[in-house]
C-alpha atoms as a PDB file:
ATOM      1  CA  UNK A   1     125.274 100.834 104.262  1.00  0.00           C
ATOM      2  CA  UNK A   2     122.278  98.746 105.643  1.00  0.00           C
ATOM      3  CA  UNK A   3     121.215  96.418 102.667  1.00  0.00           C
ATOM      4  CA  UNK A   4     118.046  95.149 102.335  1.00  0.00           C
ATOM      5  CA  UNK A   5     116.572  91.489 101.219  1.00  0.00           C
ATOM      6  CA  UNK A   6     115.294  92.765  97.859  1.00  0.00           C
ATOM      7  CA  UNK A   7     119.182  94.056  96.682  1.00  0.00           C
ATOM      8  CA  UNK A   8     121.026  91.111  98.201  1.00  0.00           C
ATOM      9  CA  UNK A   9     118.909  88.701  96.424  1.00  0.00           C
ATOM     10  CA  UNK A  10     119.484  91.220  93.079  1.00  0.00           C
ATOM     11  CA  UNK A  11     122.832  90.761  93.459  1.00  0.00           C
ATOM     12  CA  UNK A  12     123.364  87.213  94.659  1.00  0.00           C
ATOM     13  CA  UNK A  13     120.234  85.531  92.361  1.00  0.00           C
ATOM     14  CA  UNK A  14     118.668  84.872  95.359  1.00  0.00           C
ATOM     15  CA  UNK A  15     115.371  83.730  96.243  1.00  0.00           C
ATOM     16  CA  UNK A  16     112.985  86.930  95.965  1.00  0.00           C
ATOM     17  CA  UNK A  17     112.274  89.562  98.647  1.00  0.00           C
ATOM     18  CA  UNK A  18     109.133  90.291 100.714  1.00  0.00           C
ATOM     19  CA  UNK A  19     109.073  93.712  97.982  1.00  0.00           C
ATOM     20  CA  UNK A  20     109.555  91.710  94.704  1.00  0.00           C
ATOM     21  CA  UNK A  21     106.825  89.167  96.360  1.00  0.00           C
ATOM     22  CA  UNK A  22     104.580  92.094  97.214  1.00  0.00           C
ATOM     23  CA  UNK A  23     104.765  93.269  93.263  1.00  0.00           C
ATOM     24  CA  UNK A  24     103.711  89.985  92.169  1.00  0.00           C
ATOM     25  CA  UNK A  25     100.450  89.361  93.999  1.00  0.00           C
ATOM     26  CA  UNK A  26      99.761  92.757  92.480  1.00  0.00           C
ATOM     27  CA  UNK A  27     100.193  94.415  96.076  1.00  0.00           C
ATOM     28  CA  UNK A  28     102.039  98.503  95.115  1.00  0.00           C
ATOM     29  CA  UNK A  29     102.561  99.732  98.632  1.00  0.00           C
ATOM     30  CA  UNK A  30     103.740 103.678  98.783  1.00  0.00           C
ATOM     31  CA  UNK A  31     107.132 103.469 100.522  1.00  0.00           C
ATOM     32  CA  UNK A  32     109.296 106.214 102.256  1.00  0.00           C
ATOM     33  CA  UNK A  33     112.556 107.316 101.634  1.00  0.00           C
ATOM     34  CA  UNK A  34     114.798 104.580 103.733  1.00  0.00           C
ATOM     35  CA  UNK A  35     113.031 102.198 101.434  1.00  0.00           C
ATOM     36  CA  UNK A  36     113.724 104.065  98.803  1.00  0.00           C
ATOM     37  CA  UNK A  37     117.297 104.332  99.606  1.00  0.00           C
ATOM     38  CA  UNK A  38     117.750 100.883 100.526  1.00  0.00           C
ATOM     39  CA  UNK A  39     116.365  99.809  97.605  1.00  0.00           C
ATOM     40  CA  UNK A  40     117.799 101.883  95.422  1.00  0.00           C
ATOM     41  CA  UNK A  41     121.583 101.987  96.104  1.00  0.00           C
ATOM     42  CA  UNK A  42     121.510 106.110  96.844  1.00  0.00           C
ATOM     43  CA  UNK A  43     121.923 108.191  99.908  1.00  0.00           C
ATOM     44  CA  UNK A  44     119.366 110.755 100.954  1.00  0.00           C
ATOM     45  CA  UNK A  45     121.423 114.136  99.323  1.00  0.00           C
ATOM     46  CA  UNK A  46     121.753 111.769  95.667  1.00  0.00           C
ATOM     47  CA  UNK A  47     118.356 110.916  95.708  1.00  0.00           C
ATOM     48  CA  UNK A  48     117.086 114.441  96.014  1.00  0.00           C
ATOM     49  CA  UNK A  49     119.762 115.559  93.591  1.00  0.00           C
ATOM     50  CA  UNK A  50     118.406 113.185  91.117  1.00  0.00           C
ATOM     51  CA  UNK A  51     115.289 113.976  91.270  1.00  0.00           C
ATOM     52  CA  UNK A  52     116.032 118.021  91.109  1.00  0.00           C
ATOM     53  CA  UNK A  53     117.589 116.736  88.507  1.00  0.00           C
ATOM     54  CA  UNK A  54     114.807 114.896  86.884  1.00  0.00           C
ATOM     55  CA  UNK A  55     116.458 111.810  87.153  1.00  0.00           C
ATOM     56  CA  UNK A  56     114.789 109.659  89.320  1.00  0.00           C
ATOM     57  CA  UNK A  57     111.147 109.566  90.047  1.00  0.00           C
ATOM     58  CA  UNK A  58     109.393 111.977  91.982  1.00  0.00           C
ATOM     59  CA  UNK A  59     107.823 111.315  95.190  1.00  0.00           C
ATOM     60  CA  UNK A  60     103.427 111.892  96.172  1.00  0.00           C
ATOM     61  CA  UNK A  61     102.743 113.516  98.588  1.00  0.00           C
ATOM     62  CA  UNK A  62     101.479 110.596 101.465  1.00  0.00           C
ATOM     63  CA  UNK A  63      99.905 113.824 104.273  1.00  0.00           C
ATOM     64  CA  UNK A  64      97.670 116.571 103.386  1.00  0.00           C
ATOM     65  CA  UNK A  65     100.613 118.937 104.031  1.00  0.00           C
ATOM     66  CA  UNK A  66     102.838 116.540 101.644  1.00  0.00           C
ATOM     67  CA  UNK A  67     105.076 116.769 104.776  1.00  0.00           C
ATOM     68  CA  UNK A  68     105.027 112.877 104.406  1.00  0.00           C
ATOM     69  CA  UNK A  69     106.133 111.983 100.853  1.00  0.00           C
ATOM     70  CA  UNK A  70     106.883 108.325  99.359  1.00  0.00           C
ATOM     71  CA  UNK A  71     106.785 106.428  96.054  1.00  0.00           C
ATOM     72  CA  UNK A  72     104.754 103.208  94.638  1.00  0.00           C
ATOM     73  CA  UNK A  73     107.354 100.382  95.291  1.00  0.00           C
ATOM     74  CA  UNK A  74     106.732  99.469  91.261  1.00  0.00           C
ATOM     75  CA  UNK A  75     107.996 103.043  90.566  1.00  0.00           C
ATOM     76  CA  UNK A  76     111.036 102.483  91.996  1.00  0.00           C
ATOM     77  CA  UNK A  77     111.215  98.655  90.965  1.00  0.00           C
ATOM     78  CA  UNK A  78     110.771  99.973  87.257  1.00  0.00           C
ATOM     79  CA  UNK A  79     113.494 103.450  87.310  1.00  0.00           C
ATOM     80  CA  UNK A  80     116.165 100.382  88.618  1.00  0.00           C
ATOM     81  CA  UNK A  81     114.532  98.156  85.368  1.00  0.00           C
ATOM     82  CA  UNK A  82     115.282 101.121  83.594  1.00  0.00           C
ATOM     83  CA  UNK A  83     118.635 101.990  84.496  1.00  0.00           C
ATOM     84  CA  UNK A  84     119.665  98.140  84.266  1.00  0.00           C
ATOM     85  CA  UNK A  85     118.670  97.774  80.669  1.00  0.00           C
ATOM     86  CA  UNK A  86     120.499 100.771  79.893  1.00  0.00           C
ATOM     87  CA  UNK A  87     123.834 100.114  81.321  1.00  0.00           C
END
């Protein structure tokens, strides 16, 4: 699996990512699902089962169709928050 910047430098206690720098100049960009997935860990069929599920966030509709969907980058930033403190 492709990692990005922003879980290496989770991991490692690296320097922050271009997303984790984006949060804190107060800068939410909507971002699509191989964001999503990088970010989060989970592979396309997981992340729609968990959020059938109602257990990870559910994604806005981006198009006037919704045939484009993504999520605020904090959204995502806060459900892996969430899951941390709770492990």
């Amino acid at each position: 699996m492709k990692q990005d910047g922003y879980s290496r430098s989770i991991r490692s206690g690296g320097a922050p990512s271009a997303h984790t720098k984006l949060v804190a100049l107060g800068v939410d960009p909507a971002i699509r699902m191989p964001t999503a997935m990088a970010i989060s860990g989970l592979g396309e069929s997981q992340l729609f089962l968990m959020i059938s599920r109602g257990e990870f966030p559910r994604p806005f509709k981006l198009t006037p169709r919704g045939r484009a969907v993504g999520w605020r980058l904090s959204t995502i930033t806060g459900w892996l928050a969430d899951r941390e403190s709770a492990s």
